[in-house]
Each structure stands twice: as structure tokens, then as C-alpha cells.
Protein backbone atom coordinates (compact mmCIF):
# COMPACT_ATOMS: atom_id res chain seq x y z
CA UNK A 1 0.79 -3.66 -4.97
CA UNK A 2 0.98 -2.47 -1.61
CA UNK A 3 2.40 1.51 -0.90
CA UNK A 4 2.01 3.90 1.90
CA UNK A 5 0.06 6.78 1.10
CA UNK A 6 -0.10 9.63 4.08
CA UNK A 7 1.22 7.41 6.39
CA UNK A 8 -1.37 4.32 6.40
CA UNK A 9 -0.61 1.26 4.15
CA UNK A 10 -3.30 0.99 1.08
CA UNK A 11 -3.59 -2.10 -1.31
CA UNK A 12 -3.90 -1.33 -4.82
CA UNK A 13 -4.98 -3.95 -7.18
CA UNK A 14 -3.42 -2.49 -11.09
CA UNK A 15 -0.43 -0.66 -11.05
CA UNK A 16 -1.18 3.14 -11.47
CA UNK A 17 0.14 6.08 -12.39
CA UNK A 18 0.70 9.51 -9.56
CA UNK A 19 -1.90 11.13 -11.35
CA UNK A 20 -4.33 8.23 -10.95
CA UNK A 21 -3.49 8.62 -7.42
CA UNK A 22 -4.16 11.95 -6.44
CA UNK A 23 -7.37 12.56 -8.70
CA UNK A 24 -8.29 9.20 -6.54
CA UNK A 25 -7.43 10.89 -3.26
CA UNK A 26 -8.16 14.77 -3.56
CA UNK A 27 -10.71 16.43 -4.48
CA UNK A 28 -9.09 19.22 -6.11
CA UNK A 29 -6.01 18.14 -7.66
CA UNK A 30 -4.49 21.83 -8.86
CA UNK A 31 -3.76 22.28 -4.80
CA UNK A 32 -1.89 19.50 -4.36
CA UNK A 33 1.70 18.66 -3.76
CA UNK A 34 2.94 14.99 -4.07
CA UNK A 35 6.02 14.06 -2.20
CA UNK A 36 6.87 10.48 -3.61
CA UNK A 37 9.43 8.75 -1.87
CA UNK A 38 10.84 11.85 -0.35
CA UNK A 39 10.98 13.83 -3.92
CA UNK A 40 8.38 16.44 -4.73
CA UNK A 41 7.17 15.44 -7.81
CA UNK A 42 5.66 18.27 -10.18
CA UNK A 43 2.35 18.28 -11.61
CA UNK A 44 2.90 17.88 -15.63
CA UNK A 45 5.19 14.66 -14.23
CA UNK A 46 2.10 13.34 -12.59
CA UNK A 47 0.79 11.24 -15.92
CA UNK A 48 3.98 9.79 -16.32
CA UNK A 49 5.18 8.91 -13.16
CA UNK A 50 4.34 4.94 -12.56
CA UNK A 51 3.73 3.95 -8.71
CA UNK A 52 5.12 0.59 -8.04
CA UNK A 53 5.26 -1.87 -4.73
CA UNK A 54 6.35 0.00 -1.35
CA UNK A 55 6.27 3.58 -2.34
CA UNK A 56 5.76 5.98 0.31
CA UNK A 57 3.57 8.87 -1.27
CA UNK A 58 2.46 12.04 0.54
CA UNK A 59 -0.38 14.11 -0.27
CA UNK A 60 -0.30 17.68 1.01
CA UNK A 61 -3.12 19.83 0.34
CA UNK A 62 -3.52 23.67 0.67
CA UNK A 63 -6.16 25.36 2.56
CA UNK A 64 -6.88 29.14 2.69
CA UNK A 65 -8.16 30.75 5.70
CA UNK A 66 -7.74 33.97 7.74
């Protein structure tokens, strides 16, 4: 299966869930938002939410600062 995940094309051999996904991809998953084909998905939808071929999935990540 082959989706786009922050804008670069990544090959994933078993079909996986969102959650799978993020936990894969971010280190801390509680400041995460994932945009999945242009629809923010929310968190308790994450384990449910099945990824399949050509999905576009964005990752944004909050950072605090001053």
C-alpha cells in the first residue's frame, strides 16, 4: 500500500490503522493533529480509522515556545 504522508510517498507493507500511523511517526501522539485526506480526523477515531492505498495523511505537530 502506497500513501502520502507529509508530502513524501511512503510504502507500507500491512494495511494499518491512523493510530498505527501516528504512534509510528510522532513521538508524542496527544499533540498531534491528523488531517487524512483533507478531513481532520479526531483522536478517539484514530483506532478505528483504516488507511488504505493513496491516502494523503498530514501530521501536524504542536510546539511551545516564547
Amino acid at each position: 500500500m502506497n500513501i502520502i504522508i507529509n508530502g513524501t510517498s511512503r510504502q507500507l507493507n500491512s494495511t494499518r490503522n491512523l493510530s498505527d500511523i501516528v504512534s509510528a511517526y510522532c513521538k508524542q501522539s496527544r499533540h498531534v493533529i491528523a488531517e487524512l485526506n483533507g478531513c481532520i480526523i479526531p483522536p478517539e477515531q484514530w483506532g478505528q480509522t483504516s488507511l488504505k492505498d493513496g491516502d494523503t495523511l498530514e501530521l501536524v505537530t504542536f510546539v511551545g515556545g516564547g
